[in-house]
N, C-alpha and C. Protein backbone atom coordinates (compact mmCIF):
# COMPACT_ATOMS: atom_id res chain seq x y z
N UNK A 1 0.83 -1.18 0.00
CA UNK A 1 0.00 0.00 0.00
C UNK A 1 0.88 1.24 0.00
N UNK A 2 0.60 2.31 -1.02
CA UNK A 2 1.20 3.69 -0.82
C UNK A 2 0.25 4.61 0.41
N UNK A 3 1.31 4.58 1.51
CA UNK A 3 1.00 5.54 2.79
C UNK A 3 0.26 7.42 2.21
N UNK A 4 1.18 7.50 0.92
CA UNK A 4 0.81 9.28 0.68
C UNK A 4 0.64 9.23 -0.93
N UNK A 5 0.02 9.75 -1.55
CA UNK A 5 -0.61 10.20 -2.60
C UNK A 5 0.88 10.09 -3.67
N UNK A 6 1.69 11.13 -3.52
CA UNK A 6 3.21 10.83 -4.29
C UNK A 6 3.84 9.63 -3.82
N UNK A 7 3.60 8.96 -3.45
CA UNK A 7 4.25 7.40 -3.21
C UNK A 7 3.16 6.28 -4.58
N UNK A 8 1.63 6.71 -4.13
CA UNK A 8 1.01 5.99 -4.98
C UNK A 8 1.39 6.60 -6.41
N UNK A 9 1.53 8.02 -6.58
CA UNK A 9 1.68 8.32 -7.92
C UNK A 9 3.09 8.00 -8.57
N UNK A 10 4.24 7.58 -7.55
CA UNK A 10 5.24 6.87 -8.38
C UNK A 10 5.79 5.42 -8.09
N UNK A 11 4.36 5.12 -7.90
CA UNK A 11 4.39 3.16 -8.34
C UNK A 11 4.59 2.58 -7.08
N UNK A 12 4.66 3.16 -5.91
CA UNK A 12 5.02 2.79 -4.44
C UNK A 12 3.48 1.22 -4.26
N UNK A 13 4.00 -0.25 -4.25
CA UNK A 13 3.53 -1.03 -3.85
C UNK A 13 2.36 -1.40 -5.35
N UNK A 14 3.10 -0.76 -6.29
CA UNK A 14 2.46 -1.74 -7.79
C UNK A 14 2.98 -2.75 -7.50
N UNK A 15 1.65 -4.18 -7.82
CA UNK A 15 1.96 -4.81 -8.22
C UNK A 15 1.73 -5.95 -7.16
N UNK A 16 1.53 -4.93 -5.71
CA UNK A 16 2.03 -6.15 -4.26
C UNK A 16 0.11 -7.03 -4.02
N UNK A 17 0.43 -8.13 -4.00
CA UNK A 17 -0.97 -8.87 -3.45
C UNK A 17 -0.77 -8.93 -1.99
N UNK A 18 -2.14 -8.17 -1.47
CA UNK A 18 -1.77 -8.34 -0.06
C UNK A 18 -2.26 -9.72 0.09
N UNK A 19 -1.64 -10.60 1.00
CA UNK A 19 -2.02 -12.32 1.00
C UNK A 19 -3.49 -12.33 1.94
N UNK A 20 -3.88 -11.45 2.46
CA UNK A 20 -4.89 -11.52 3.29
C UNK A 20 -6.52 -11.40 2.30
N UNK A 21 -6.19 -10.73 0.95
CA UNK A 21 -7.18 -10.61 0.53
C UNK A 21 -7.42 -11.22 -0.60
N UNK A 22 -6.49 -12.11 -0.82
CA UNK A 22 -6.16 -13.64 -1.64
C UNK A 22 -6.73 -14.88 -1.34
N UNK A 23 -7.44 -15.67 -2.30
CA UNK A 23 -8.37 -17.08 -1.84
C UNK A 23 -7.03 -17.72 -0.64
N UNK A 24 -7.85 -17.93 0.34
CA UNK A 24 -6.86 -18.75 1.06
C UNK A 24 -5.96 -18.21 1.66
N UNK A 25 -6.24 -17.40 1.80
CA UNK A 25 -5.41 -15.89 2.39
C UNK A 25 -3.68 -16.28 2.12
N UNK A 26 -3.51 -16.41 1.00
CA UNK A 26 -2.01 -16.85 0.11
C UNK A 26 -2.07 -15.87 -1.25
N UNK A 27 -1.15 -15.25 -1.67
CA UNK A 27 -0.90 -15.04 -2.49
C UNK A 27 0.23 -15.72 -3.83
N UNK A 28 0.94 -16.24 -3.06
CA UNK A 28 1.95 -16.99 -4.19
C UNK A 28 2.93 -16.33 -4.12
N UNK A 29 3.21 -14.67 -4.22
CA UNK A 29 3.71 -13.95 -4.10
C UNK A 29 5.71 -14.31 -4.33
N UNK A 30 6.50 -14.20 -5.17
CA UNK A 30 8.02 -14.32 -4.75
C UNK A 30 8.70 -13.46 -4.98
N UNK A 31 9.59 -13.23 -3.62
CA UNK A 31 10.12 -12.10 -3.13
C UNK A 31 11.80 -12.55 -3.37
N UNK A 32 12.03 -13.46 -3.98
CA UNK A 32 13.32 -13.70 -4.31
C UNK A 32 13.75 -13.48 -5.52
N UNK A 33 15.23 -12.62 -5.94
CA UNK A 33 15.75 -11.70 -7.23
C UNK A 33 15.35 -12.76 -8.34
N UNK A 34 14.92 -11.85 -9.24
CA UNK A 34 14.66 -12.57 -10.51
C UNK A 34 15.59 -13.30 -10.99
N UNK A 35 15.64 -14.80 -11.46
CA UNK A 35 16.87 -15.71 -11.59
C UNK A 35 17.39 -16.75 -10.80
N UNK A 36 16.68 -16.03 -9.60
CA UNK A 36 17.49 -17.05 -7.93
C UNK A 36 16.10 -17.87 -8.02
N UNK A 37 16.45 -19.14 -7.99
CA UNK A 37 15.42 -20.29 -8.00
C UNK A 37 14.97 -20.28 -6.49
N UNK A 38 13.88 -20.32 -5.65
CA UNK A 38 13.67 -20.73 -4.34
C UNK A 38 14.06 -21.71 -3.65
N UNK A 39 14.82 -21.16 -2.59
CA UNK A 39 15.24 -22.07 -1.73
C UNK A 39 14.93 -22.77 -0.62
N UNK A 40 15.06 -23.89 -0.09
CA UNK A 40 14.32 -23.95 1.11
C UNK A 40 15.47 -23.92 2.51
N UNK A 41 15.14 -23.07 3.26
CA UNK A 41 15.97 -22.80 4.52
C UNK A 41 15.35 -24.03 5.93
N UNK A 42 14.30 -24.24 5.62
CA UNK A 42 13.90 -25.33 7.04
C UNK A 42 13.01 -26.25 6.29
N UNK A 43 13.55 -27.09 7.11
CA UNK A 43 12.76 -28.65 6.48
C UNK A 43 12.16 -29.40 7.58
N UNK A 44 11.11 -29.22 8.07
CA UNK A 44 10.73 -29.68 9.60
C UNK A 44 10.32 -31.61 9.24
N UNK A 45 10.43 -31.62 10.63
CA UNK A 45 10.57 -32.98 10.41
C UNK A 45 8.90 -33.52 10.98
N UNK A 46 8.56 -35.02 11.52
CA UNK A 46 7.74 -35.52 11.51
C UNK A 46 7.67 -35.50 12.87
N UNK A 47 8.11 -34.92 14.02
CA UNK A 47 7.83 -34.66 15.02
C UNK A 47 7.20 -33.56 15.61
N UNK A 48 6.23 -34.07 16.56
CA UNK A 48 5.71 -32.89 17.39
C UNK A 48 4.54 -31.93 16.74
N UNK A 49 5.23 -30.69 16.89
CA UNK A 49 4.18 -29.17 16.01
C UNK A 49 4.62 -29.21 14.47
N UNK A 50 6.00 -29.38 14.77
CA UNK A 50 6.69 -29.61 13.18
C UNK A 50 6.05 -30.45 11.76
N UNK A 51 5.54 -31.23 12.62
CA UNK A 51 4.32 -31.88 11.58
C UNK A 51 3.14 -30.98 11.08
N UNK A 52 3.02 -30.32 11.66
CA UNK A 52 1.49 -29.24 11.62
C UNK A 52 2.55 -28.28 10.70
N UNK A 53 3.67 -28.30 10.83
CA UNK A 53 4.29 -27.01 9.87
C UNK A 53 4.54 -27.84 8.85
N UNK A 54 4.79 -28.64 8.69
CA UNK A 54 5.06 -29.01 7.35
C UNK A 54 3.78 -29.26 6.58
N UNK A 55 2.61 -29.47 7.15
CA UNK A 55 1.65 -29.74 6.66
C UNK A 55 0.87 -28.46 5.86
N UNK A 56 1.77 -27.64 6.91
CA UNK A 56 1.04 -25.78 6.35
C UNK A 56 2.12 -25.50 4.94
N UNK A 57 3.16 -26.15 4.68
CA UNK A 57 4.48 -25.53 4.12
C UNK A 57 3.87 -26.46 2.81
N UNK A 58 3.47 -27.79 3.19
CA UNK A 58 3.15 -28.35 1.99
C UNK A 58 1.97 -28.00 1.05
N UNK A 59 0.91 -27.50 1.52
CA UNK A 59 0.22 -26.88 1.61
C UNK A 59 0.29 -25.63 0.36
N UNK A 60 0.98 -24.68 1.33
CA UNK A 60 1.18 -23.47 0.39
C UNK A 60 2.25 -23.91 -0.74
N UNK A 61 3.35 -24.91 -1.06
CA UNK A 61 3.57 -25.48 -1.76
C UNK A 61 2.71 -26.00 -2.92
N UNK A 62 1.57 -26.40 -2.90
CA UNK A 62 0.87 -26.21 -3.61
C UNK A 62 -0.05 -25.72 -4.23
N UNK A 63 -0.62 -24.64 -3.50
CA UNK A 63 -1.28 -23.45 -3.73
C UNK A 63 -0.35 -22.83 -5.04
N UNK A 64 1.18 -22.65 -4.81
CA UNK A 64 2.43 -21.75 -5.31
C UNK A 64 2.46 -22.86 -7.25
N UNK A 65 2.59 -24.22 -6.98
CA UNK A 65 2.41 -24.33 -7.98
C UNK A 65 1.16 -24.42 -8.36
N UNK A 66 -0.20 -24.71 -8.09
CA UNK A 66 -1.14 -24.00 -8.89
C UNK A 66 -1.49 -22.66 -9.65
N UNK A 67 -0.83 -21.77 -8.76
CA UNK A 67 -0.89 -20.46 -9.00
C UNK A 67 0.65 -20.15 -10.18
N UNK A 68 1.01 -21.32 -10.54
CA UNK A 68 2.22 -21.11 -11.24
C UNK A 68 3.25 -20.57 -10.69
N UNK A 69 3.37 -19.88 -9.30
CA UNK A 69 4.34 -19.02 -8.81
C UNK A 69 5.75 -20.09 -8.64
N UNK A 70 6.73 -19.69 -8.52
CA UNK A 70 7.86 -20.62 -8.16
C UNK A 70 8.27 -20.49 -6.28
């Protein structure tokens, strides 16, 4: 979102999906430099809460390729 009128009038937040107002409150959205393939930094395992996160990670994992996003 542009906070002031000259922010919106020079492109301040073209372009941004806010994820909250996205089916599934996801946007797909990638915030990594054009070229850099996505990486994954945590890989939770089958224990505990960590299961409930991976289940959310797999999840939007597929939301990302439906939505074509990488």
């Amino acid at each position: 979102n542009a906070p002031t009128k000259l922010m919106k009038q020079e492109g301040y937040g073209r372009g941004y999906a806010y994820d909250h107002s996205e089916d599934e409150a996801f946007s797909g959205q990638n915030y990594f430099p054009d070229g850099m393939e996505r990486q994954q930094f945590y890989a939770p395992t089958s224990y505990g809460y960590e299961a409930e996160v991976k289940l959310r990670l797999d999840r939007w994992a597929a939301l990302r390729k439906a939505k074509g996003t990488r």
